[in-house]
PDB file of N, CA and C in Angstrom:
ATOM      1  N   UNK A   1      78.956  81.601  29.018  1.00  0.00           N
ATOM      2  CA  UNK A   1      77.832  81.207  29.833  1.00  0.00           C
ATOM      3  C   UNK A   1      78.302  80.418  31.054  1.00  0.00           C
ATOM      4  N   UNK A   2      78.885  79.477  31.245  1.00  0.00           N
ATOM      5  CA  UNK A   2      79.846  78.743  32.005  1.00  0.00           C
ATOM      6  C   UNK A   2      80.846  79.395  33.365  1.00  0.00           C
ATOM      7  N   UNK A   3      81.182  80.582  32.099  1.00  0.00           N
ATOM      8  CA  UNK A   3      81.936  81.449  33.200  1.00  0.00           C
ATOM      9  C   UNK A   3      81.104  82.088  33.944  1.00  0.00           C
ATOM     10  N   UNK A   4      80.220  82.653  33.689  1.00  0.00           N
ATOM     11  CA  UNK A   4      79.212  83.237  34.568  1.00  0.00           C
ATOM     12  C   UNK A   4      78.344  82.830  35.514  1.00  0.00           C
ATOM     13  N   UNK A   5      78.074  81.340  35.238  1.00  0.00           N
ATOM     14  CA  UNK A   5      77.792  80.365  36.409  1.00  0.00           C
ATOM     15  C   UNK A   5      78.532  79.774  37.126  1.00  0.00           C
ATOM     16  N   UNK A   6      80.143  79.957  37.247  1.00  0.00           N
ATOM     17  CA  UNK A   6      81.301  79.335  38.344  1.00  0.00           C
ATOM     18  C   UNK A   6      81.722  80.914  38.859  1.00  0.00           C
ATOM     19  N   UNK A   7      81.235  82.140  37.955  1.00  0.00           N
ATOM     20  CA  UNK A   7      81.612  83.370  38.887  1.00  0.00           C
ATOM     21  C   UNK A   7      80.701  83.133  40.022  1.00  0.00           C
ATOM     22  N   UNK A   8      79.221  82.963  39.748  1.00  0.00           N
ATOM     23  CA  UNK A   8      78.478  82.933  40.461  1.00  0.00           C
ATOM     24  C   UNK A   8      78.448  82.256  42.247  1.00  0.00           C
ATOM     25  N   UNK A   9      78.594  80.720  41.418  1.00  0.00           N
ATOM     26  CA  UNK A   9      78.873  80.061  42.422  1.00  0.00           C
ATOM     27  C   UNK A   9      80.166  80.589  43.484  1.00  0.00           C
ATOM     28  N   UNK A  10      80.798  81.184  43.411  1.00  0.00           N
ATOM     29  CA  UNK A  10      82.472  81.802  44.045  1.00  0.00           C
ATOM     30  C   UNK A  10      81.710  82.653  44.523  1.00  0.00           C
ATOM     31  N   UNK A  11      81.266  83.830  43.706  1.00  0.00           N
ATOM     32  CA  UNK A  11      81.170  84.789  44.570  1.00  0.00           C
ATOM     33  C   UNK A  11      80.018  84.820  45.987  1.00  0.00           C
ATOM     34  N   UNK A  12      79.376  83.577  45.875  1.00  0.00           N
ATOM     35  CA  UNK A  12      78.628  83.529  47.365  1.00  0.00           C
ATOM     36  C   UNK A  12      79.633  83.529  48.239  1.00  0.00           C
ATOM     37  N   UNK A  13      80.806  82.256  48.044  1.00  0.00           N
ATOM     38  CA  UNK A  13      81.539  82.118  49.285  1.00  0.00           C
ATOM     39  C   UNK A  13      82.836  83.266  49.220  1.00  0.00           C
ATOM     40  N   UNK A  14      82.901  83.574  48.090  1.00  0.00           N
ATOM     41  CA  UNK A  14      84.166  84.926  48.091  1.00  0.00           C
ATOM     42  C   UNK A  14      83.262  86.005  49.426  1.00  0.00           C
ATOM     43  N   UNK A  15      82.114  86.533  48.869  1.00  0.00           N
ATOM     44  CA  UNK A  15      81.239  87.192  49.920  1.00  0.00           C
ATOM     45  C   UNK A  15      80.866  86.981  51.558  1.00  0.00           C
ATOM     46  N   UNK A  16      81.159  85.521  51.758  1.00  0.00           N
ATOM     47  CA  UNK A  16      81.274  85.395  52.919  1.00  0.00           C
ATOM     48  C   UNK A  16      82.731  85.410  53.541  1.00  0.00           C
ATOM     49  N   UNK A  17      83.302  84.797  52.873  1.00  0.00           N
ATOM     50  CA  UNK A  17      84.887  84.775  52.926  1.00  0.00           C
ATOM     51  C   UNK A  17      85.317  86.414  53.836  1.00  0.00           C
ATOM     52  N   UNK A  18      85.398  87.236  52.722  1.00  0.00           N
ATOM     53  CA  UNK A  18      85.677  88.383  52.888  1.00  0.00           C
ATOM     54  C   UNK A  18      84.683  89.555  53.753  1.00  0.00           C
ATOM     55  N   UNK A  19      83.282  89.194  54.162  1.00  0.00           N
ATOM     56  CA  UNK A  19      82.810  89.956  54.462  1.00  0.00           C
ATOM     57  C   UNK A  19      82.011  91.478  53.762  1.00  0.00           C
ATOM     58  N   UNK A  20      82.431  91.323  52.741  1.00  0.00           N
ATOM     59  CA  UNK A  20      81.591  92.967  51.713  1.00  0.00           C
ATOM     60  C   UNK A  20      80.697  92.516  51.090  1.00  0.00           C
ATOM     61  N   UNK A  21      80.466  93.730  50.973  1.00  0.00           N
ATOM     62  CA  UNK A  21      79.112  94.153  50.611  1.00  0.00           C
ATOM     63  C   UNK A  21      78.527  93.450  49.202  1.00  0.00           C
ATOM     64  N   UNK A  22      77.458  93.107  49.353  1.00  0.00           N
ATOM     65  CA  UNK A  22      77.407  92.445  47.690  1.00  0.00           C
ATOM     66  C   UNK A  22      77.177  93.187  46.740  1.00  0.00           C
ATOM     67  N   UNK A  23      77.559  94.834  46.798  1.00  0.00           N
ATOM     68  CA  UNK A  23      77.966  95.441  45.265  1.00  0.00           C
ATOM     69  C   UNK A  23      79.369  95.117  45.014  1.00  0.00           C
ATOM     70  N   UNK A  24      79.848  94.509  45.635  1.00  0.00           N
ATOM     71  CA  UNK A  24      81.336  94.417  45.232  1.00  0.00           C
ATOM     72  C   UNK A  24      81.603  93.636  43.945  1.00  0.00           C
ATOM     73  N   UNK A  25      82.451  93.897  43.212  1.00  0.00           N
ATOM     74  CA  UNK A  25      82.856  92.989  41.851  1.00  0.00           C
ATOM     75  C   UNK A  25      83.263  91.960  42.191  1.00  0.00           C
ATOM     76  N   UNK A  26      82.807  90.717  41.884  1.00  0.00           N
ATOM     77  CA  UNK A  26      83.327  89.332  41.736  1.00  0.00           C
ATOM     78  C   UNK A  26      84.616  89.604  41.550  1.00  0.00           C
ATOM     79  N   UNK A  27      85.350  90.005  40.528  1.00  0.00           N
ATOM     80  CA  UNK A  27      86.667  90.310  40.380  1.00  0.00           C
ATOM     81  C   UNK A  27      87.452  90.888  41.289  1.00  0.00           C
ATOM     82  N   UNK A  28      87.004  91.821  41.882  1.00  0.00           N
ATOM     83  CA  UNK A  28      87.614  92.409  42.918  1.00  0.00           C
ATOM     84  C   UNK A  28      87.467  91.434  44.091  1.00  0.00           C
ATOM     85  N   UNK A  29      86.853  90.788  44.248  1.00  0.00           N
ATOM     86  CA  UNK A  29      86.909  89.753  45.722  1.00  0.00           C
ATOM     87  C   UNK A  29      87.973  88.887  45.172  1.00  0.00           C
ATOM     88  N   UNK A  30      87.617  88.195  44.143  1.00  0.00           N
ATOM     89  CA  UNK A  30      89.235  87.439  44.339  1.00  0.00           C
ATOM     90  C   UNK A  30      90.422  87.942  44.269  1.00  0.00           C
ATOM     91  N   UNK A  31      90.374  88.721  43.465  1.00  0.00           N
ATOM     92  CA  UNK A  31      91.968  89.734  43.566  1.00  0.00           C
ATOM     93  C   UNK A  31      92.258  89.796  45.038  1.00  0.00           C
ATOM     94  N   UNK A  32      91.104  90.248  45.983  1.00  0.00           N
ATOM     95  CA  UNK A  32      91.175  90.937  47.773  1.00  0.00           C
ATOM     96  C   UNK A  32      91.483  89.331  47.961  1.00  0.00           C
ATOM     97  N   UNK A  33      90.928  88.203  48.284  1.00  0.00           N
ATOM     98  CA  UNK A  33      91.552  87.251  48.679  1.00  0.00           C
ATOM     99  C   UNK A  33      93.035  86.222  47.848  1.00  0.00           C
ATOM    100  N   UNK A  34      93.085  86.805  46.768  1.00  0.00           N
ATOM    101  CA  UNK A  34      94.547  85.939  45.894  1.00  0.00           C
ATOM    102  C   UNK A  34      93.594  84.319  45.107  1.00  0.00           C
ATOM    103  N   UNK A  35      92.546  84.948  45.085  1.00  0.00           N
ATOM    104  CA  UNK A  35      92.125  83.501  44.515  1.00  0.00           C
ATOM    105  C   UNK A  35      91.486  83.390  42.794  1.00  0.00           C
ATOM    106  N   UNK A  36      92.234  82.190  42.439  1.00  0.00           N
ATOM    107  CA  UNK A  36      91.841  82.470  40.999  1.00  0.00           C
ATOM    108  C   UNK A  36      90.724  81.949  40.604  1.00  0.00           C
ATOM    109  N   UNK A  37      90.003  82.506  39.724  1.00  0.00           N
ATOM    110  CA  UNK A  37      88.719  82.290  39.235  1.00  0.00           C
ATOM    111  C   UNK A  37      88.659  80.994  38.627  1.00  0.00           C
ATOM    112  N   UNK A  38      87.522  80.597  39.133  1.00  0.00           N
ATOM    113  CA  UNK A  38      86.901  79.014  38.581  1.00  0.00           C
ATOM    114  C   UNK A  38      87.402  78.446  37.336  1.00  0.00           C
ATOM    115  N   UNK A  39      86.579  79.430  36.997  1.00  0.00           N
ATOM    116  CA  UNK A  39      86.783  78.990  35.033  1.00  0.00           C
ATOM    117  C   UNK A  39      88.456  78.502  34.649  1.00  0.00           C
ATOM    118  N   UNK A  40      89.740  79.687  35.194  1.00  0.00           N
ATOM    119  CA  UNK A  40      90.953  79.579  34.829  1.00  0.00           C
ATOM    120  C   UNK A  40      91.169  78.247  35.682  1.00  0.00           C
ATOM    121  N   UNK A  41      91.140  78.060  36.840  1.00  0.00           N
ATOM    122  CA  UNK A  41      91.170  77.192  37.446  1.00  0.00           C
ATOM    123  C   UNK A  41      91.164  75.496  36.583  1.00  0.00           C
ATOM    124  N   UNK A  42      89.778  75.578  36.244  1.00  0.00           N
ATOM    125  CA  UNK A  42      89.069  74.067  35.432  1.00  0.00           C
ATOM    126  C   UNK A  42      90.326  74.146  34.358  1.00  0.00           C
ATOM    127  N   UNK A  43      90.637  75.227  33.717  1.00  0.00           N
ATOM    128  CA  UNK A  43      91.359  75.035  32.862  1.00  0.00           C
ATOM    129  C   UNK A  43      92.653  74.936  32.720  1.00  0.00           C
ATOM    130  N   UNK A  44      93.505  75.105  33.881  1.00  0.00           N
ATOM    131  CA  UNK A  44      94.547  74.856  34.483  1.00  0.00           C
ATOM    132  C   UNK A  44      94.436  73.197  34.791  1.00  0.00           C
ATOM    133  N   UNK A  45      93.591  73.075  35.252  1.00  0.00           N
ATOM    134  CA  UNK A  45      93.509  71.149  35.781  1.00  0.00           C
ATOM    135  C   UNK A  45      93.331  70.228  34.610  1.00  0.00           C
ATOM    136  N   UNK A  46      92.638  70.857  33.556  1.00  0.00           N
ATOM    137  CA  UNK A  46      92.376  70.216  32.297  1.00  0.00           C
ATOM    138  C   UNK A  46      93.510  70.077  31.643  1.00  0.00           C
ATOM    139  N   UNK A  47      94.732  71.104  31.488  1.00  0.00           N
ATOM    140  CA  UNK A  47      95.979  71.107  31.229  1.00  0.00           C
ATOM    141  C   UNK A  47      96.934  70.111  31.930  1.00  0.00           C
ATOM    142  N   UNK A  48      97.090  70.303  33.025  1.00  0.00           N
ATOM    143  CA  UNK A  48      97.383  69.197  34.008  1.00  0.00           C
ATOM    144  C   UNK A  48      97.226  67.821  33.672  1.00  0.00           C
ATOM    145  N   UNK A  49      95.658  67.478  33.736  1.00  0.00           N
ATOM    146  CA  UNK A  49      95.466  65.599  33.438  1.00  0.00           C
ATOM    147  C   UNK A  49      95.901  65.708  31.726  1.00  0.00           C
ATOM    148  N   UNK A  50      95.598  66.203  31.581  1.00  0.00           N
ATOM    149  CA  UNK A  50      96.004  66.192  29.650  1.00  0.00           C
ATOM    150  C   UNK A  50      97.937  65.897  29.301  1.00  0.00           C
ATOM    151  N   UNK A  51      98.597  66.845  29.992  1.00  0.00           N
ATOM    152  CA  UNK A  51      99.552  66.399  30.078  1.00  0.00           C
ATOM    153  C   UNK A  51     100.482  65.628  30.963  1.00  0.00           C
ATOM    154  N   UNK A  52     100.203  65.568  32.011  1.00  0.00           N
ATOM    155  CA  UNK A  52     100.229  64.875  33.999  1.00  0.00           C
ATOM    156  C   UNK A  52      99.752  63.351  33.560  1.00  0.00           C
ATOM    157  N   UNK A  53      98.763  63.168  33.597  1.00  0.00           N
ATOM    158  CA  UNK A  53      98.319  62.051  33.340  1.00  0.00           C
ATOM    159  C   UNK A  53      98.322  61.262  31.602  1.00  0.00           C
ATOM    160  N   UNK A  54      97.541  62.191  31.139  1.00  0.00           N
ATOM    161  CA  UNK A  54      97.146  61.447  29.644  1.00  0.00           C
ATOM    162  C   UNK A  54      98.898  61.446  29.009  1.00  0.00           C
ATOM    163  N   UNK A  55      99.538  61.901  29.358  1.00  0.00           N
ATOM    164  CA  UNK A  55     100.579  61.897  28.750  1.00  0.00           C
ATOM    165  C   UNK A  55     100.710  62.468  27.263  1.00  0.00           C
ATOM    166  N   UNK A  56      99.958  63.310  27.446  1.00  0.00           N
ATOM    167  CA  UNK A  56      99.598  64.041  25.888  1.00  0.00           C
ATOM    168  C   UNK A  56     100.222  65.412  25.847  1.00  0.00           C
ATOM    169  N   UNK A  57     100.456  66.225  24.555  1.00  0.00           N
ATOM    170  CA  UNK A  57     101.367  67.411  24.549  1.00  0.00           C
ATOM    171  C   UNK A  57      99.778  68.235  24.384  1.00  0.00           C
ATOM    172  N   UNK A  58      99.978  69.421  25.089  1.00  0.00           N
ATOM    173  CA  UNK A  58      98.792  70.312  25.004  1.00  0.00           C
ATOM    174  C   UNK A  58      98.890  71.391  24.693  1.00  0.00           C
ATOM    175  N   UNK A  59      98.278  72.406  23.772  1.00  0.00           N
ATOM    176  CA  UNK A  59      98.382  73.943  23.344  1.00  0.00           C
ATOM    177  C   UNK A  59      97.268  74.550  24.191  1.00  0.00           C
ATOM    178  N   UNK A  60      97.229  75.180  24.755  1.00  0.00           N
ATOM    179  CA  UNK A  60      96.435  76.325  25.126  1.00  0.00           C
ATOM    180  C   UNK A  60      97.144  77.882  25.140  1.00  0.00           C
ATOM    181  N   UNK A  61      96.322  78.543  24.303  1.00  0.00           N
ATOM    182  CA  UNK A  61      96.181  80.512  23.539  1.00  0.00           C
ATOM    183  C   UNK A  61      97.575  80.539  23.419  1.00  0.00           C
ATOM    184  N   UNK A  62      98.697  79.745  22.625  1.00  0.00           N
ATOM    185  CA  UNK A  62      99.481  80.380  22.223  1.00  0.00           C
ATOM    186  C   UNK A  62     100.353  79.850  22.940  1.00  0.00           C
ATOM    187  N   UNK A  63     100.642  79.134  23.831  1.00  0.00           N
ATOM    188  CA  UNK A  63     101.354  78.215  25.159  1.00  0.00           C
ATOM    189  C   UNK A  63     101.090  76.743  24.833  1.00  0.00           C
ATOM    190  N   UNK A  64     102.721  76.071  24.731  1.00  0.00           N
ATOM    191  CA  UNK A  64     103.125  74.758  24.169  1.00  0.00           C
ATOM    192  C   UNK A  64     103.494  74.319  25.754  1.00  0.00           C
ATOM    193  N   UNK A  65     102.267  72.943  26.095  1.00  0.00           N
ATOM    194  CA  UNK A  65     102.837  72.127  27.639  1.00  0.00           C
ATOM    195  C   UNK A  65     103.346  70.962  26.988  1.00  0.00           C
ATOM    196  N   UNK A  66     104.681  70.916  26.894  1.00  0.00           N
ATOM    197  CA  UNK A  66     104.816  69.349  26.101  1.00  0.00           C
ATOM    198  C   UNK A  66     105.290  68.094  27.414  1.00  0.00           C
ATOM    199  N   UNK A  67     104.639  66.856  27.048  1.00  0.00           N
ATOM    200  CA  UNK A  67     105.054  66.022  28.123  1.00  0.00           C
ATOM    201  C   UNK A  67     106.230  66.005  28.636  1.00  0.00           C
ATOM    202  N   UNK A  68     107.422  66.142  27.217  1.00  0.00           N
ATOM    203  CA  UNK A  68     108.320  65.543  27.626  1.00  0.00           C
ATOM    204  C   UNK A  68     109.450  66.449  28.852  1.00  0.00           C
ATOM    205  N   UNK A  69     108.498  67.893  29.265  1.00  0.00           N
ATOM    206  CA  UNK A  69     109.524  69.117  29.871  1.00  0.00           C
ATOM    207  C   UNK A  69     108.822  68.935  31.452  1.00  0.00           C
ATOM    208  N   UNK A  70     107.881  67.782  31.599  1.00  0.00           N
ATOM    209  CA  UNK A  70     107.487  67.661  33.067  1.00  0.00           C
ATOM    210  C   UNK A  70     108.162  66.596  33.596  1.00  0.00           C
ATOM    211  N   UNK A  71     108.932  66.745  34.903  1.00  0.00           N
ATOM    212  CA  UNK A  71     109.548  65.854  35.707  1.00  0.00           C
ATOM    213  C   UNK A  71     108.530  64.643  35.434  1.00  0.00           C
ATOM    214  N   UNK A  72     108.972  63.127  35.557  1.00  0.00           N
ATOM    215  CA  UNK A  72     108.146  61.983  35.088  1.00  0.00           C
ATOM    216  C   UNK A  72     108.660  61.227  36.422  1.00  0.00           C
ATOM    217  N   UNK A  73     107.336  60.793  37.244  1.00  0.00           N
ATOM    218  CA  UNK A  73     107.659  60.198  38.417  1.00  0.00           C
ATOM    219  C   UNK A  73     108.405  59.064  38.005  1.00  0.00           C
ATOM    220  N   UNK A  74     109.131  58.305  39.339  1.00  0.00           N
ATOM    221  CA  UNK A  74     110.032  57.404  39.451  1.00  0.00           C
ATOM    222  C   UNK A  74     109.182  55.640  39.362  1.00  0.00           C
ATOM    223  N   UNK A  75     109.843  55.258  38.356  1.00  0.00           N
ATOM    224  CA  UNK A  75     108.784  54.210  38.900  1.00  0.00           C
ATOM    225  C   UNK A  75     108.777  53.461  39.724  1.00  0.00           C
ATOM    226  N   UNK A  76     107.791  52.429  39.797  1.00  0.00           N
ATOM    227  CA  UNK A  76     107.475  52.031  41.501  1.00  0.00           C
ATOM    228  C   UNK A  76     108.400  50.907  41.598  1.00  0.00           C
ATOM    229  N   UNK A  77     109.075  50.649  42.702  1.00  0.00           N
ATOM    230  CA  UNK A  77     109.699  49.697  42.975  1.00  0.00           C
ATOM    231  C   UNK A  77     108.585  48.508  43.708  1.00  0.00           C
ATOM    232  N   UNK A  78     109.109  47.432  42.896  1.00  0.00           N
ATOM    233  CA  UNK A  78     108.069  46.605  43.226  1.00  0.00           C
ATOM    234  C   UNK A  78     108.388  45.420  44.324  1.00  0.00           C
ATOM    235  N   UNK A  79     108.248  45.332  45.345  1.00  0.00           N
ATOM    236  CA  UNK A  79     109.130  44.280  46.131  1.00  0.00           C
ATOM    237  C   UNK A  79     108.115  43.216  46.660  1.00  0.00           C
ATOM    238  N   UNK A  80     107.875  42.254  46.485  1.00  0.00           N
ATOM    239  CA  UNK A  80     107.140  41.240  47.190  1.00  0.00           C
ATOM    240  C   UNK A  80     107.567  41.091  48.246  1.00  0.00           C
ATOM    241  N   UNK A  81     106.347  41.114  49.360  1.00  0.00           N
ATOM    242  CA  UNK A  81     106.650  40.872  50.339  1.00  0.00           C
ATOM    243  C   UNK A  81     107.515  39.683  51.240  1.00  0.00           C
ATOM    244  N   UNK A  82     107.556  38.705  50.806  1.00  0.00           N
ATOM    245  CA  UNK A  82     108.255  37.740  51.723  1.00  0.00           C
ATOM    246  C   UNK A  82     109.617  37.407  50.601  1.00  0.00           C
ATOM    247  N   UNK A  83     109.732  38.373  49.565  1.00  0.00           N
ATOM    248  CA  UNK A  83     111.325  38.929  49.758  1.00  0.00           C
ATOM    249  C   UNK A  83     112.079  40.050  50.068  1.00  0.00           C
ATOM    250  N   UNK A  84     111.351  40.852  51.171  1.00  0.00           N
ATOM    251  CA  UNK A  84     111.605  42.133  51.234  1.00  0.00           C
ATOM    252  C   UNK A  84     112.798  42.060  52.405  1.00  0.00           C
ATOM    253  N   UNK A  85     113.459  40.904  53.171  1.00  0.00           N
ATOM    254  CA  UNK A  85     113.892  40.811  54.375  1.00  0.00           C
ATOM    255  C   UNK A  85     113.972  41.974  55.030  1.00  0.00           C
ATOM    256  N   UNK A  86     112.867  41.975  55.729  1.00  0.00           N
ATOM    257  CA  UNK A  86     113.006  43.246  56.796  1.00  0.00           C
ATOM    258  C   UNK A  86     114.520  42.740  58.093  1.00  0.00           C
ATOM    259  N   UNK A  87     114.611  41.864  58.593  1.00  0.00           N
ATOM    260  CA  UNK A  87     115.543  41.848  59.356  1.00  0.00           C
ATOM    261  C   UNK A  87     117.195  42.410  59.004  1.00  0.00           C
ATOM    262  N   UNK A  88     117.284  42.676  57.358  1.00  0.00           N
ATOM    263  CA  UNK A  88     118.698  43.139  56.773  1.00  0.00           C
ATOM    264  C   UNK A  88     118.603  44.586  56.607  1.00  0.00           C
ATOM    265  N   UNK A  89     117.178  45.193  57.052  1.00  0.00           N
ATOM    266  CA  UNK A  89     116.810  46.633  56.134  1.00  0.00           C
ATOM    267  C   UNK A  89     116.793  47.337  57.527  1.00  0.00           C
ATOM    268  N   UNK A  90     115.958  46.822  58.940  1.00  0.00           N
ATOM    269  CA  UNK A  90     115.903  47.648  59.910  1.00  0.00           C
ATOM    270  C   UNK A  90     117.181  47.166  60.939  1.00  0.00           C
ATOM    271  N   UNK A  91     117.237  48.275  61.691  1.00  0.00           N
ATOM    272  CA  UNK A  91     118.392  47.850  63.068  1.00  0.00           C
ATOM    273  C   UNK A  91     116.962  47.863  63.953  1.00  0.00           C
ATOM    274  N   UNK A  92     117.579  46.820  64.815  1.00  0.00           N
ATOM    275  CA  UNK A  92     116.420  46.943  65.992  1.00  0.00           C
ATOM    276  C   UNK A  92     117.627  47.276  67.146  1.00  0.00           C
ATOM    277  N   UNK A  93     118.710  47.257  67.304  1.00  0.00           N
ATOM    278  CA  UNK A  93     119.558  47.488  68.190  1.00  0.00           C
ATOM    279  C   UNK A  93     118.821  48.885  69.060  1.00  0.00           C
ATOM    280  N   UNK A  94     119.009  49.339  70.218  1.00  0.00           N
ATOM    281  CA  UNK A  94     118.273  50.751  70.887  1.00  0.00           C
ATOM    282  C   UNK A  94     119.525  51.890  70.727  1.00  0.00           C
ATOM    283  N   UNK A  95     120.701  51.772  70.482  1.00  0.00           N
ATOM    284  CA  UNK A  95     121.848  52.724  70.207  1.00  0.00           C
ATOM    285  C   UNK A  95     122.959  51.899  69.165  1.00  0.00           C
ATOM    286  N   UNK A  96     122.292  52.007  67.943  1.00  0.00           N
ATOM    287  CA  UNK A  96     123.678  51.148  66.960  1.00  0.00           C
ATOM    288  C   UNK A  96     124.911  51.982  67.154  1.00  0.00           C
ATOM    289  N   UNK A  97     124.819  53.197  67.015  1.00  0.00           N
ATOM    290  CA  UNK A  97     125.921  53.600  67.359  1.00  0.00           C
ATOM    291  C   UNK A  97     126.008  54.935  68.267  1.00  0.00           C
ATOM    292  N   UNK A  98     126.497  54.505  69.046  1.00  0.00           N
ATOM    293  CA  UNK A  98     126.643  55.246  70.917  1.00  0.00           C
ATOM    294  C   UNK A  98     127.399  56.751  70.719  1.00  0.00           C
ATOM    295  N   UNK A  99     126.747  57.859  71.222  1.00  0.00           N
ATOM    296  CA  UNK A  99     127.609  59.344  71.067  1.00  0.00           C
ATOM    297  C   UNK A  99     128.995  59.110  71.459  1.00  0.00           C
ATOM    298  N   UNK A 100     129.686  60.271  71.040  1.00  0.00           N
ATOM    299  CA  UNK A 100     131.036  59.696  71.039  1.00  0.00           C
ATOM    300  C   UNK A 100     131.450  60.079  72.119  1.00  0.00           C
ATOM    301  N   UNK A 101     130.777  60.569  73.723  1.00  0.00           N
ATOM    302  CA  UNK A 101     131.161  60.535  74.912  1.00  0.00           C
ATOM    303  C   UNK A 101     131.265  59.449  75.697  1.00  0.00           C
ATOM    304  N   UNK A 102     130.751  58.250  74.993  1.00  0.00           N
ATOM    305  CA  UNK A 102     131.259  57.114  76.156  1.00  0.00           C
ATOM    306  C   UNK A 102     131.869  56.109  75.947  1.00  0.00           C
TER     307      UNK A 102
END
């Protein structure tokens, strides 16, 4: 039921998108533009925060996403500001070091 109300919603703008005729198959418009259907979509992103975020291992139809096989961002370096000495980190010089023609 779900799927048939996010085909819906797509295929207005698949139809404008592409220009045809509205006997055309929902299916066939996204195939003609490369775009994947709603429904797979939601469920691709649901996979995502489930394992991306929640840090949780997820099965979907037969397919194991386990946390531990996704790159895990770096963590944040935390620097307070008034120990960050910017004067040791930037050159303000206009040529620190001059091409080797002169």
């Amino acid at each position: 039921m779900q799927q048939r109300l996010l085909n819906s919603i797509q295929r207005k703008f698949l139809l404008n998108i592409t220009g045809a005729y509205s006997t055309t198959l929902t299916a066939a418009l996204q195939v003609i533009e490369g775009i994947t259907p709603l429904h797979i979509k939601i469920q691709m992103e649901t996979i995502f925060v489930i394992v991306g975020r929640l840090r949780r291992d997820c099965n979907w139809k037969g397919s194991s996403f386990l946390y531990q096989d996704f790159q895990q961002p770096n963590p944040l370096l935390i620097i307070h500001p008034a120990h960050f000495d910017l004067e040791n980190r930037v050159s303000i010089l206009s040529h620190p070091h001059p091409p080797a023609g002169y």
